[in-house]
Protein backbone atom coordinates (compact mmCIF):
# COMPACT_ATOMS: atom_id res chain seq x y z
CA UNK A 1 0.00 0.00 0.00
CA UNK A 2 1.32 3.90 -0.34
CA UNK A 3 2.78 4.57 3.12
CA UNK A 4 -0.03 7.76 4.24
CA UNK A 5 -3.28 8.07 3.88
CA UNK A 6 -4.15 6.15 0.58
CA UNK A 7 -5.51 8.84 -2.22
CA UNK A 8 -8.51 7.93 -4.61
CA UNK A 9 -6.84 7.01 -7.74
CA UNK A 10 -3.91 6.94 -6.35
CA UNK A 11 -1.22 4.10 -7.53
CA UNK A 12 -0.84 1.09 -5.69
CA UNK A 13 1.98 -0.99 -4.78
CA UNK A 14 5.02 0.14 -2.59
CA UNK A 15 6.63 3.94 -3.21
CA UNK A 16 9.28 2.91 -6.79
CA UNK A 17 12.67 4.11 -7.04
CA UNK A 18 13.84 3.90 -10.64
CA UNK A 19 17.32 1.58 -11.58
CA UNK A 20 20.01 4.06 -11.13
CA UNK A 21 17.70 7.04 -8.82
CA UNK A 22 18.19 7.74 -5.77
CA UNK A 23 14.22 8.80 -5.07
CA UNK A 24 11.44 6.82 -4.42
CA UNK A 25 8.28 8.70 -5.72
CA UNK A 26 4.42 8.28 -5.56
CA UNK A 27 2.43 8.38 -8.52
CA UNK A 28 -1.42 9.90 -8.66
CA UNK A 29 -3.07 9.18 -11.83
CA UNK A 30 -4.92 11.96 -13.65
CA UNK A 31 -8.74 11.77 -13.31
CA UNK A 32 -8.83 14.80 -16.26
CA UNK A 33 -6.13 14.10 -18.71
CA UNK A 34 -6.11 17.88 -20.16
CA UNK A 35 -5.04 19.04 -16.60
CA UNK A 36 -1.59 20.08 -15.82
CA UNK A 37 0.59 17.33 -13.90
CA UNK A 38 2.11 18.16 -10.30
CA UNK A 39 5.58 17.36 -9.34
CA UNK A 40 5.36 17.38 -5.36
CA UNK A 41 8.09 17.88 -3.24
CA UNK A 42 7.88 18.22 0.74
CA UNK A 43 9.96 20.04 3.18
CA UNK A 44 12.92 18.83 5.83
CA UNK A 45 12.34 15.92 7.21
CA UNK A 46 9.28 15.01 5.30
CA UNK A 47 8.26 11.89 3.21
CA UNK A 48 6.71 11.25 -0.89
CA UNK A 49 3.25 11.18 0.90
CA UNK A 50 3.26 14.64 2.87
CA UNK A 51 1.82 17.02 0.20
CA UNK A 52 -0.83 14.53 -1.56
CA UNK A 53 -3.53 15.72 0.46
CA UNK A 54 -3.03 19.10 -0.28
CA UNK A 55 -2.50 18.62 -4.01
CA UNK A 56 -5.70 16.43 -4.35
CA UNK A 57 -7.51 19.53 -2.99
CA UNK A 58 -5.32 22.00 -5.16
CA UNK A 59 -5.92 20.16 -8.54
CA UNK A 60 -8.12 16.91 -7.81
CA UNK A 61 -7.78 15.71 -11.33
CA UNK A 62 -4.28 16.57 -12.16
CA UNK A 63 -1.90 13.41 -11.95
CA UNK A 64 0.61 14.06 -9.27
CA UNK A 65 4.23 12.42 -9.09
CA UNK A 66 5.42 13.04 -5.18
CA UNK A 67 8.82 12.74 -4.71
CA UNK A 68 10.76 12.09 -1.96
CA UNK A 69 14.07 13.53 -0.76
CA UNK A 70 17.03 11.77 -1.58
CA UNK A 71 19.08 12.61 1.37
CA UNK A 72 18.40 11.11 5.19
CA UNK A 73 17.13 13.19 8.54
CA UNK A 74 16.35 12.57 11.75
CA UNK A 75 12.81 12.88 10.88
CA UNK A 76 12.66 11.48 7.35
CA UNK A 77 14.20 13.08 4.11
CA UNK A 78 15.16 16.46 2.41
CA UNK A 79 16.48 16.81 -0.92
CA UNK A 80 19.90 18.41 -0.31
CA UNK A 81 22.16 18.31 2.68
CA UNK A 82 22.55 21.75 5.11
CA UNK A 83 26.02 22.43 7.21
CA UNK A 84 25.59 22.76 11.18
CA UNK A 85 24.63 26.20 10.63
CA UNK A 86 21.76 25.51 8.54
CA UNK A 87 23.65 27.07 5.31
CA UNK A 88 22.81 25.29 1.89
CA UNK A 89 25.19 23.06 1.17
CA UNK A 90 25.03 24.39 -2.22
CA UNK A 91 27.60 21.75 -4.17
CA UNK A 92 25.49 19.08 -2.62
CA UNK A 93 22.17 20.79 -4.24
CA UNK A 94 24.01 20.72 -7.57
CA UNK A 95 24.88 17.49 -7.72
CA UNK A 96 21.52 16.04 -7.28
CA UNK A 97 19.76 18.46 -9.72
CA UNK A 98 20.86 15.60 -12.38
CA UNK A 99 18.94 12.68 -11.29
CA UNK A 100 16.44 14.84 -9.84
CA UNK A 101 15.49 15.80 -13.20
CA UNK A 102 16.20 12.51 -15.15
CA UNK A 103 13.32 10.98 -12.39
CA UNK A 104 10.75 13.89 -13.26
CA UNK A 105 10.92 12.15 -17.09
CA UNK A 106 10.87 8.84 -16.33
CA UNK A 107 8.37 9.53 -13.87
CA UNK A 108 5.75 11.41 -16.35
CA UNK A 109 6.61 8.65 -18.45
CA UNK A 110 5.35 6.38 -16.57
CA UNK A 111 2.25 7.81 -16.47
CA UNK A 112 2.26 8.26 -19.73
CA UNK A 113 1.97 12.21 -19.80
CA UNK A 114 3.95 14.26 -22.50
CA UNK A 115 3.81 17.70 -20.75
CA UNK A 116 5.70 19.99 -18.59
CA UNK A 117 4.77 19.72 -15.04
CA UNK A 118 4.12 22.85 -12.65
CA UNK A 119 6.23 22.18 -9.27
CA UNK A 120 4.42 22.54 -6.01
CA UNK A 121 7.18 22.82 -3.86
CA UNK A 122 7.23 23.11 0.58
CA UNK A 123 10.26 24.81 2.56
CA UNK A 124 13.49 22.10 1.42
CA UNK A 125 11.27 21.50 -1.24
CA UNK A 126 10.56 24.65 -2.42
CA UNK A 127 14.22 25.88 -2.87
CA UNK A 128 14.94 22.55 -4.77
CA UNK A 129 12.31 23.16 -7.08
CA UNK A 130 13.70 27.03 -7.23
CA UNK A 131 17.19 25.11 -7.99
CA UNK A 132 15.87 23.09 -10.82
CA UNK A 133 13.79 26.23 -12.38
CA UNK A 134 16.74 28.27 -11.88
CA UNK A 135 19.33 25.40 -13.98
CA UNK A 136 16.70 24.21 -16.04
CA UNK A 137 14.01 26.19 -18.07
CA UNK A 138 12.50 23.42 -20.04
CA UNK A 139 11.64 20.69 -16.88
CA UNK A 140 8.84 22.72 -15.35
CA UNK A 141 5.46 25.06 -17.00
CA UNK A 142 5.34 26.73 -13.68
CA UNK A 143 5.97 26.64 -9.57
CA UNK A 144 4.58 27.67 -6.76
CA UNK A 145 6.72 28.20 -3.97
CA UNK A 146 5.77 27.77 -0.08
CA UNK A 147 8.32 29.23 2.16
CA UNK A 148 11.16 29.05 -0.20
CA UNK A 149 14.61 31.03 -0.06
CA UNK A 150 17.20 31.60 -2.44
CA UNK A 151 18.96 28.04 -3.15
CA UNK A 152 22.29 29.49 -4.90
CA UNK A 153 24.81 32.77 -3.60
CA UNK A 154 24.93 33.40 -7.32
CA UNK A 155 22.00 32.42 -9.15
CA UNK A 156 22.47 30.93 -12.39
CA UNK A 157 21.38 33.25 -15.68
CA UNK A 158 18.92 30.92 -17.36
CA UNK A 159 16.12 32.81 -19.11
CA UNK A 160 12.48 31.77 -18.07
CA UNK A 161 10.49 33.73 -20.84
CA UNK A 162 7.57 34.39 -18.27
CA UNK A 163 7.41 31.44 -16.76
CA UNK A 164 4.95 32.03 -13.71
CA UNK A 165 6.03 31.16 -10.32
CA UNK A 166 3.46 32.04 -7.08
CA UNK A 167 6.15 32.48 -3.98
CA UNK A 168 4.55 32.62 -0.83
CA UNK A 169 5.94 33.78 2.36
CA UNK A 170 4.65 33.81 6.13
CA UNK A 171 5.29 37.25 8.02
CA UNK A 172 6.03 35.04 10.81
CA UNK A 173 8.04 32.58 9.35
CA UNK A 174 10.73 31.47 12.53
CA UNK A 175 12.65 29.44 9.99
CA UNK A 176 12.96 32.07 7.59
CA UNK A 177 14.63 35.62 7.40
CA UNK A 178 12.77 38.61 6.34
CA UNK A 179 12.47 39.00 3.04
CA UNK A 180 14.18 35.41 1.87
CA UNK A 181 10.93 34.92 -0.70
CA UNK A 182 11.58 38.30 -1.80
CA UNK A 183 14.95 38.01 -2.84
CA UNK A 184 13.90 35.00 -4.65
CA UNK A 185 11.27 36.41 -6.37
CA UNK A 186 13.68 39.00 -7.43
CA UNK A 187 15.99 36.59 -8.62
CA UNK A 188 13.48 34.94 -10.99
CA UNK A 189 11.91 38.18 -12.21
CA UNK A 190 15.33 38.99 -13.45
CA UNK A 191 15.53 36.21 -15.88
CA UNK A 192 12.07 36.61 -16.98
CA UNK A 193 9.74 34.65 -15.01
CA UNK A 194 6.43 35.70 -14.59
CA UNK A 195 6.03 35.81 -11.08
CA UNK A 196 3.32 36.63 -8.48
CA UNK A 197 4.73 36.95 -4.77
CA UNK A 198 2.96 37.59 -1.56
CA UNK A 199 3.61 37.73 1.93
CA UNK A 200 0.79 35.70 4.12
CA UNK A 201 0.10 36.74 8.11
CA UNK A 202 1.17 33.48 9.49
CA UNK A 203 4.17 31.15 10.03
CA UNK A 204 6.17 28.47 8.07
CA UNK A 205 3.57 26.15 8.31
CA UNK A 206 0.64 26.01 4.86
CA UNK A 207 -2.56 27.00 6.14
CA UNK A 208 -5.77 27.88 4.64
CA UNK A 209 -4.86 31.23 3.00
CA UNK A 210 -1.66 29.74 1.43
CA UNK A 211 -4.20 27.10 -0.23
CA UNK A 212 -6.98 29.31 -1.45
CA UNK A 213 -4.14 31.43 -2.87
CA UNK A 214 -2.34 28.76 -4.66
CA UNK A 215 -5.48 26.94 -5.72
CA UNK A 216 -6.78 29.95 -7.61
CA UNK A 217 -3.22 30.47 -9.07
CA UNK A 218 -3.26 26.94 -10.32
CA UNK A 219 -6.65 27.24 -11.98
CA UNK A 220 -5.63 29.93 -14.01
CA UNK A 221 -2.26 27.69 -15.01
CA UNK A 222 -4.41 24.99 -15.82
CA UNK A 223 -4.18 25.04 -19.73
C-alpha cells in the first residue's frame, strides 16, 4: 500500500525508485487528462506522501508524481544536505539536480503524460524546485513556492520567458529571514519569469490562506 493516507486514484503498490535514482516517488493518476501534472516535493524531514492531500484539494484531477528527498534526517528526508549552521550546502544541491530531473521524465513517463509539469514545492522543497527552475528552463510550466529562499549565492542566468512562479511567504516565518521569498522572487523576475509573490500573516507552516491562494493560481495555469 502507499505509506499515508491512501488517495482515490492513487497508484498502488510500494513507493518505486527507478534503476540508477536515488528517489522513491508516488504516482497519482490523472482523473482529467487535459489538466496540468504536479511534481510534489515536501519540506525537511518530510516523506513522498506529505503534500498529496493538499494537491488532491489544489488540482483533484491533475496526476501528481510526489517525490521524496534523496538525502536522510532525523525525521525522514530532504532533498539536499545543510552544514551545522543551517547554510545550503550548495555543491550538494548541484549534484543532485541531475537525477532529480532525469526521475521527473521517467516519472511522467510512466504515467504516460507528455507535458511539462508545474512544481508545487514546501520549505526544502521549495528551494529545490527554485534550484531546478533556476538550472533548467524546459523541466517545469510553472511553480509555486511555499516558504522558499534563495537556493544558490549566485543564481544561475537561465532565461524563463515568463514562466509564472506564485512564492509565498509567512510574516512570521521562525525558519525564515525577512524577506528570503523576496529576494527569490527577485531573482526569478530577473531572468524573466512571470512571477506573483505575496507575503501571508502566518508562520512556516501552509494553512488555509496559502491554499486558497495557490489553488486559484493553479486554476488559471491549468491550460
Amino acid at each position: 500500500m502507499l505509506r499515508g493516507r491512501a488517495l482515490p486514484g492513487a497508484v498502488t503498490g510500494s513507493p518505486r525508485t527507478p534503476q540508477g535514482h536515488p528517489h522513491d516517488y508516488v504516482l497519482v493518476p490523472a482523473t482529467r487528462h487535459d489538466a496540468v501534472p504536479l511534481v510534489l516535493l515536501h519540506g525537511s524531514d518530510g516523506r513522498e506522501t506529505d503534500l498529496l492531500p493538499l494537491a488532491e484539494r489544489l488540482a483533484p484531477a491533475a496526476a501528481k508524481v510526489s517525490v521524496r528527498g534523496a538525502v536522510r534526517t532525523p525525521g525522514g528526508y530532504a532533498f539536499f544536505r545543510r552544514f551545522p549552521d543551517r547554510r545550503i550546502d550548495e555543491e550538494d544541491l548541484t549534484g543532485r539536480l541531475q537525477p532529480f530531473t532525469q526521475l521527473i521524465g521517467t516519472a511522467l513517463t510512466e504515467l504516460g503524460l507528455h507535458r511539462r509539469p508545474v512544481a508545487v514545492g514546501y520549505s526544502n522543497g521549495a528551494i529545490m524546485a527554485a534550484a531546478a527552475l533556476q538550472t533548467n528552463s524546459d523541466l517545469f510550466a510553472g511553480a509555486v513556492l511555499f516558504r522558499p529562499l534563495s537556493p544558490f549565492t549566485v543564481a544561475p542566468i537561465t532565461p524563463l520567458n515568463g514562466l509564472p512562479v506564485l512564492v509565498l511567504d509567512g510574516a512570521d516565518d521562525d525558519r525564515r529571514r525577512p524577506g528570503d521569498g523576496r529576494v527569490l522572487a527577485e531573482s526569478l523576475r530577473r531572468v524573466g519569469a512571470d512571477v506573483c509573490h505575496e507575503v501571508l500573516p502566518t508562520g512556516h507552516g501552509i494553512g488555509e490562506l496559502d491554499e486558497e491562494i495557490a489553488g486559484r493560481w493553479l486554476e488559471r495555469h491549468d491550460g
